[in-house]
N, C-alpha and C. Protein backbone atom coordinates (compact mmCIF):
# COMPACT_ATOMS: atom_id res chain seq x y z
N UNK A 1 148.42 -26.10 185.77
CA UNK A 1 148.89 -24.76 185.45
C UNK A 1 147.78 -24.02 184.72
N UNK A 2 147.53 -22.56 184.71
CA UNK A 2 146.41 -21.82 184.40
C UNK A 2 147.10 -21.68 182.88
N UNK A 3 146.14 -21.48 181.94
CA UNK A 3 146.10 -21.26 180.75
C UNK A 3 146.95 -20.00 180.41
N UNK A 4 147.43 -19.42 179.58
CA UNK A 4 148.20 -18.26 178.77
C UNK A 4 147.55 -17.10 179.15
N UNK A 5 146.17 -17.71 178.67
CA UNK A 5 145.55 -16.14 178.53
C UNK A 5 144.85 -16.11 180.28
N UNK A 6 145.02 -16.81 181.44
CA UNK A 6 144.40 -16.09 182.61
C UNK A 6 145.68 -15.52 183.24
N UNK A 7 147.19 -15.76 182.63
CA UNK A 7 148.34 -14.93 183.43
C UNK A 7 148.19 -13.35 183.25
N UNK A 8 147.50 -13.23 182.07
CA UNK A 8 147.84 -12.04 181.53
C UNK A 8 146.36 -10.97 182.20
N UNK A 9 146.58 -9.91 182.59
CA UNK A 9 145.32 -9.16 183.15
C UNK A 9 144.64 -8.41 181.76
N UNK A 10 144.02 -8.05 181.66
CA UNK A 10 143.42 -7.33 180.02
C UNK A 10 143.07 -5.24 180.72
N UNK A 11 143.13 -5.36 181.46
CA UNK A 11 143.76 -3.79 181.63
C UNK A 11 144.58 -3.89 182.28
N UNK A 12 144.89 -1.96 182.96
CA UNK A 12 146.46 -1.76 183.79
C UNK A 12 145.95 -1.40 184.70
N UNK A 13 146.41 -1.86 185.90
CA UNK A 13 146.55 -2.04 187.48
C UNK A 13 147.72 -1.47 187.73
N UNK A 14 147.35 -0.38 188.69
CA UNK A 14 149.21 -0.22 189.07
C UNK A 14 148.68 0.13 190.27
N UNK A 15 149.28 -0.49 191.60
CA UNK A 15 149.43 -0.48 192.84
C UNK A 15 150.16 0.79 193.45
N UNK A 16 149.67 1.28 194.41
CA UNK A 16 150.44 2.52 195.10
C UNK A 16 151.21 1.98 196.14
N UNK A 17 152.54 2.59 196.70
CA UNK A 17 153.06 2.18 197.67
C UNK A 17 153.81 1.12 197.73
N UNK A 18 153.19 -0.14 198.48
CA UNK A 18 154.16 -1.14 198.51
C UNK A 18 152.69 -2.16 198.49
N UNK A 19 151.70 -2.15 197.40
CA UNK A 19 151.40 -2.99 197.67
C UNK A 19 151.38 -4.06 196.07
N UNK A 20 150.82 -5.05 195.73
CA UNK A 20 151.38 -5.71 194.88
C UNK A 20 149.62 -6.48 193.98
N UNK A 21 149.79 -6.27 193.08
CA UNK A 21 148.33 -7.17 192.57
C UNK A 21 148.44 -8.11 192.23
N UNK A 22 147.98 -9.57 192.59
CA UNK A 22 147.98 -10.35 192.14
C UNK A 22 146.77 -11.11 191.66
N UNK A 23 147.28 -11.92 190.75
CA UNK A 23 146.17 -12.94 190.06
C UNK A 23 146.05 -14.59 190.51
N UNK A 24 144.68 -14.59 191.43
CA UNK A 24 144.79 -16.25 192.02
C UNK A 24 144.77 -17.47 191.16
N UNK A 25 145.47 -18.47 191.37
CA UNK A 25 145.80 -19.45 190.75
C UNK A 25 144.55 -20.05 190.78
N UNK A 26 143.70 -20.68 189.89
CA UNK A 26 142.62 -21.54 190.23
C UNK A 26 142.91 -22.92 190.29
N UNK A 27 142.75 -23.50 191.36
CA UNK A 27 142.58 -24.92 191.77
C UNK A 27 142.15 -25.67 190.60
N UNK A 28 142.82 -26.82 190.18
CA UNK A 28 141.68 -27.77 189.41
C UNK A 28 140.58 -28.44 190.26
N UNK A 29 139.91 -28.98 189.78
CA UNK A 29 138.71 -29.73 190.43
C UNK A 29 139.34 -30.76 190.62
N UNK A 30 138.69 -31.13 191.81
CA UNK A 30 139.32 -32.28 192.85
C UNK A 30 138.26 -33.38 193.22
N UNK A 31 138.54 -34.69 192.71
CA UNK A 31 137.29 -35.86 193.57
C UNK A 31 138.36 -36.74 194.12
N UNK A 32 137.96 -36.93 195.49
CA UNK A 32 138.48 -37.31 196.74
C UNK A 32 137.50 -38.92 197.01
N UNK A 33 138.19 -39.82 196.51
CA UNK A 33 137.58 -40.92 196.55
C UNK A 33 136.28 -40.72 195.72
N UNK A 34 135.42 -40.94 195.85
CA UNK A 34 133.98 -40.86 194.97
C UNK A 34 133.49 -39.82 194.92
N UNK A 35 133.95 -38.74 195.81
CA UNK A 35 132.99 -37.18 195.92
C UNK A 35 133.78 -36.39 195.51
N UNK A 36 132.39 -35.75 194.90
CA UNK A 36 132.76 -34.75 194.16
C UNK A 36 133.03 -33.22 195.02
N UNK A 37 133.99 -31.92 194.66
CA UNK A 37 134.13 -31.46 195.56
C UNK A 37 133.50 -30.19 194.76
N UNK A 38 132.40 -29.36 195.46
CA UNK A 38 131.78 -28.33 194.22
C UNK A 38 132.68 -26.98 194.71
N UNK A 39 132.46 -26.03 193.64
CA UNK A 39 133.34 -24.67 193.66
C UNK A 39 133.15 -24.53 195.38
N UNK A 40 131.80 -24.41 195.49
CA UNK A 40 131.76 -23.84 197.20
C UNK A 40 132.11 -24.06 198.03
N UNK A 41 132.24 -25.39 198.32
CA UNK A 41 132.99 -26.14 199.49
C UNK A 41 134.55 -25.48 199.45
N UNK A 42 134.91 -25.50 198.66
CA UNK A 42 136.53 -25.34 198.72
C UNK A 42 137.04 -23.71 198.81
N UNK A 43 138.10 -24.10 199.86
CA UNK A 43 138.78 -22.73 200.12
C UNK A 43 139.32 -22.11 198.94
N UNK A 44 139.42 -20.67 199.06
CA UNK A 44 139.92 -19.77 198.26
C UNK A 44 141.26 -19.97 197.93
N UNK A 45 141.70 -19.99 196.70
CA UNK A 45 143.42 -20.48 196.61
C UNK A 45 144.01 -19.59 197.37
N UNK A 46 145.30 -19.92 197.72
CA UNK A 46 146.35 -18.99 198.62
C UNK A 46 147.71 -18.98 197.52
N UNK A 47 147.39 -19.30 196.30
CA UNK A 47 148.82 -18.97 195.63
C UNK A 47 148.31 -17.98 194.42
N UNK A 48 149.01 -17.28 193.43
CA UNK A 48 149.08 -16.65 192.67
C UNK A 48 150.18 -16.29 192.06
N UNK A 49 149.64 -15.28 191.15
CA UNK A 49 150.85 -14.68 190.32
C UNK A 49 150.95 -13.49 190.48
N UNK A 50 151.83 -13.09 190.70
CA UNK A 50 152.08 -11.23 190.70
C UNK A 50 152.00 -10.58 189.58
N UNK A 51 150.92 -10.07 189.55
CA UNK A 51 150.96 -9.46 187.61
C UNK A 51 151.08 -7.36 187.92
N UNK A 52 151.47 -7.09 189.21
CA UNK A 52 151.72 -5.74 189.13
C UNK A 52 152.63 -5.08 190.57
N UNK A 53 153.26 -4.37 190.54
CA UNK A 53 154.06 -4.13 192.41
C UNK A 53 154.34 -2.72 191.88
N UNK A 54 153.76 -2.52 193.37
CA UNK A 54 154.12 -0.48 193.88
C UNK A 54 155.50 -0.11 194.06
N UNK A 55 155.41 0.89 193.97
CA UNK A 55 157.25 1.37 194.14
C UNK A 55 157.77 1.58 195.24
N UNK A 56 156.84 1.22 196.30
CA UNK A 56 157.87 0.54 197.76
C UNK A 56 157.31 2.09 198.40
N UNK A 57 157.48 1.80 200.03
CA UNK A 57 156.95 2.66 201.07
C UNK A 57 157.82 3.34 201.44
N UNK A 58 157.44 4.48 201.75
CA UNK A 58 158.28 5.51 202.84
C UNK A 58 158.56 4.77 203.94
N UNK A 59 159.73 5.10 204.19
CA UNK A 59 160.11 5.04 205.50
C UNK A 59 161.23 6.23 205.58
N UNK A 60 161.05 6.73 206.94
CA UNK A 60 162.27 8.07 207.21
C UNK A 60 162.33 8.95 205.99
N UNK A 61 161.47 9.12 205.34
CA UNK A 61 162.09 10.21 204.14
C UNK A 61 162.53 9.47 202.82
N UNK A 62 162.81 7.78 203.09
CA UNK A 62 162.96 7.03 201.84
C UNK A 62 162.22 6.38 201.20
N UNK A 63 161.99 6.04 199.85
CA UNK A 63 161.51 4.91 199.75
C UNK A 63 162.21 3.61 199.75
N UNK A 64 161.38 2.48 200.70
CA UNK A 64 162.14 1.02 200.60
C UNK A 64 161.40 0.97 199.50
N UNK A 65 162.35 0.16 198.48
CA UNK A 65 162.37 -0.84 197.48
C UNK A 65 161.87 -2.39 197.39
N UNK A 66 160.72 -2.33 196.32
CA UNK A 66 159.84 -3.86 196.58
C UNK A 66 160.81 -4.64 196.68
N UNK A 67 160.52 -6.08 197.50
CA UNK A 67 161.29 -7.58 197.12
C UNK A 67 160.79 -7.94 196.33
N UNK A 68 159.34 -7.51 195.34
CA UNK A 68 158.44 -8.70 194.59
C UNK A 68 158.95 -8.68 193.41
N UNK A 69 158.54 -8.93 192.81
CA UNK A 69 158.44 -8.52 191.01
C UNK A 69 157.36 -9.52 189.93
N UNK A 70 157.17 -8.64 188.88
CA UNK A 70 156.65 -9.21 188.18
C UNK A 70 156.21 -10.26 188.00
N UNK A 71 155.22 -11.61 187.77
CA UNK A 71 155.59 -12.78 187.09
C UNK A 71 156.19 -13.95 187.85
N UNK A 72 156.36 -13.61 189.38
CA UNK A 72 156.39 -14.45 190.39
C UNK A 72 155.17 -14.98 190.89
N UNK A 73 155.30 -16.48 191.19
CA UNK A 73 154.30 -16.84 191.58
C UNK A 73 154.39 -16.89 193.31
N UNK A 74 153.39 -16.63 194.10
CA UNK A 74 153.85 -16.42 195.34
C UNK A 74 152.89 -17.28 196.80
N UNK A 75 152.99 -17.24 197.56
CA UNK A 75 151.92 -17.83 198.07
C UNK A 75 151.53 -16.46 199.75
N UNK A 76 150.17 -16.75 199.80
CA UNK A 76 149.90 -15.09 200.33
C UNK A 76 148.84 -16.20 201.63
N UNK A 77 148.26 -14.55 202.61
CA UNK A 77 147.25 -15.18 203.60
C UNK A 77 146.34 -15.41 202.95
N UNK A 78 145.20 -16.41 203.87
CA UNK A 78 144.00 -16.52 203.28
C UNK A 78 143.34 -15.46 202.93
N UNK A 79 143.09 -15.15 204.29
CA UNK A 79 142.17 -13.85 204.20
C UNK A 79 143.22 -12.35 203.97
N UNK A 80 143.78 -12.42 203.12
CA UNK A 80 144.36 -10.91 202.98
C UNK A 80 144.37 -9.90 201.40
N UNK A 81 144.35 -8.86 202.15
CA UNK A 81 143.62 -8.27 200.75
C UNK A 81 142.89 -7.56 200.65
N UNK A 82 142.22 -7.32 199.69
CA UNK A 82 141.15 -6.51 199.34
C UNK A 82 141.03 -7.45 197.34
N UNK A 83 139.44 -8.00 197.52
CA UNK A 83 139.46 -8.34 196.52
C UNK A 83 138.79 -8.00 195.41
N UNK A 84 139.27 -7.74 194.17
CA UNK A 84 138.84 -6.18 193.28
C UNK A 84 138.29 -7.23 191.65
N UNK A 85 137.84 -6.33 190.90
CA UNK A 85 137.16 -7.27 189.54
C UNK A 85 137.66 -6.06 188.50
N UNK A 86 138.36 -6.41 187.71
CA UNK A 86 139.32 -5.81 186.87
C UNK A 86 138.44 -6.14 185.18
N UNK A 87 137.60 -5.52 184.30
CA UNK A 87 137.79 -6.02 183.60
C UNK A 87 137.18 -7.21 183.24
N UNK A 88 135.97 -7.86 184.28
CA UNK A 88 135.63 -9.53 184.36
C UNK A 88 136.93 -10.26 184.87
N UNK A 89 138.00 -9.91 185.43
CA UNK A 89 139.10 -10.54 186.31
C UNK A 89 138.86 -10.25 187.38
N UNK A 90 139.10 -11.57 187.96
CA UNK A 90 138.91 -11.20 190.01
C UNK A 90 140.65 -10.94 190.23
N UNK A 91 140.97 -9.87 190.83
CA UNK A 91 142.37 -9.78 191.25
C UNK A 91 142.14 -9.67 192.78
N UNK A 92 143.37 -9.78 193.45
CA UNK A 92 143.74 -9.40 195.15
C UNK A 92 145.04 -8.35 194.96
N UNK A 93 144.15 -7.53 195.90
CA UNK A 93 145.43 -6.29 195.80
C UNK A 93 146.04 -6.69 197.25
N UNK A 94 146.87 -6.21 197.96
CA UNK A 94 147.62 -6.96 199.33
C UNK A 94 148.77 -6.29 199.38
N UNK A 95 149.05 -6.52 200.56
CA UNK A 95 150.51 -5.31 201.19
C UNK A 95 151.35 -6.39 200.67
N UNK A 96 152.58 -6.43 200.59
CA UNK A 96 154.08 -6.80 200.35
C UNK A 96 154.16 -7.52 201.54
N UNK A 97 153.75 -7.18 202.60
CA UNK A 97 154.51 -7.78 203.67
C UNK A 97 153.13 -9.57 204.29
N UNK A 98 151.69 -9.07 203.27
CA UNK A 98 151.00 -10.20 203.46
C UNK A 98 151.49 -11.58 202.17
N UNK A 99 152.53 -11.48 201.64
CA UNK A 99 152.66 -12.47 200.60
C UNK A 99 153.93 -13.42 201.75
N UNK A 100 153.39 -14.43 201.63
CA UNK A 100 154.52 -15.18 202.89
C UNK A 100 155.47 -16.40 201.90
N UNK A 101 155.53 -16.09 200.62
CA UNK A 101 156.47 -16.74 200.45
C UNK A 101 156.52 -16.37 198.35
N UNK A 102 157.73 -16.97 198.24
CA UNK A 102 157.73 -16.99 196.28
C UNK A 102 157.91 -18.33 196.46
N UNK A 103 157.17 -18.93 195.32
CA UNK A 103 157.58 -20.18 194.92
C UNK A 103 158.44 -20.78 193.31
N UNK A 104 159.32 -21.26 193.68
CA UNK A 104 160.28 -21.52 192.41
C UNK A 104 161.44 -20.10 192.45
């Protein structure tokens, strides 16, 4: 589990629309029998935390209303996104509809 202080973002992000910011979970370091596995080799996490969500998209004249919220941890595409530096924080900003699951 990530420490206290990497849940928390140190400025404000607020997403337009329907899309949602999140903060990637960092992997612990992993040795796989005797080898060691360095930052580079390893894929980009695919889970996070939602530390911000837009107020949902037009459609017909309405706005739909996010499913996300706050403080969920979620699991998203690899490659989806747009990935932004907040502050010395790496965040992923991402549509609502690229997060493919909540976990817990």
């Amino acid at each position: 589990m990530a420490p206290a202080t990497k849940s928390k973002i140190k400025g404000k992000v607020q997403p337009l629309a329907d899309r949602v910011v999140i903060l990637p979970l960092e992997d612990t370091e992993e040795m796989r029998g005797a080898l060691y596995i360095p930052d580079t080799a390893k894929e980009k996490p695919q889970q996070g935390k939602v530390v911000a969500v837009g107020p949902g998209r037009f459609e017909k004249g309405e706005r739909v209303p996010m499913d996300l919220k706050t403080g969920q941890t979620v699991l998203y595409g690899k490659y989806s996104g747009a990935e932004v530096t907040v502050n010395d924080q790496e965040l992923l900003i991402i549509k609502e509809s690229d997060v493919l699951a909540v976990i817990g």
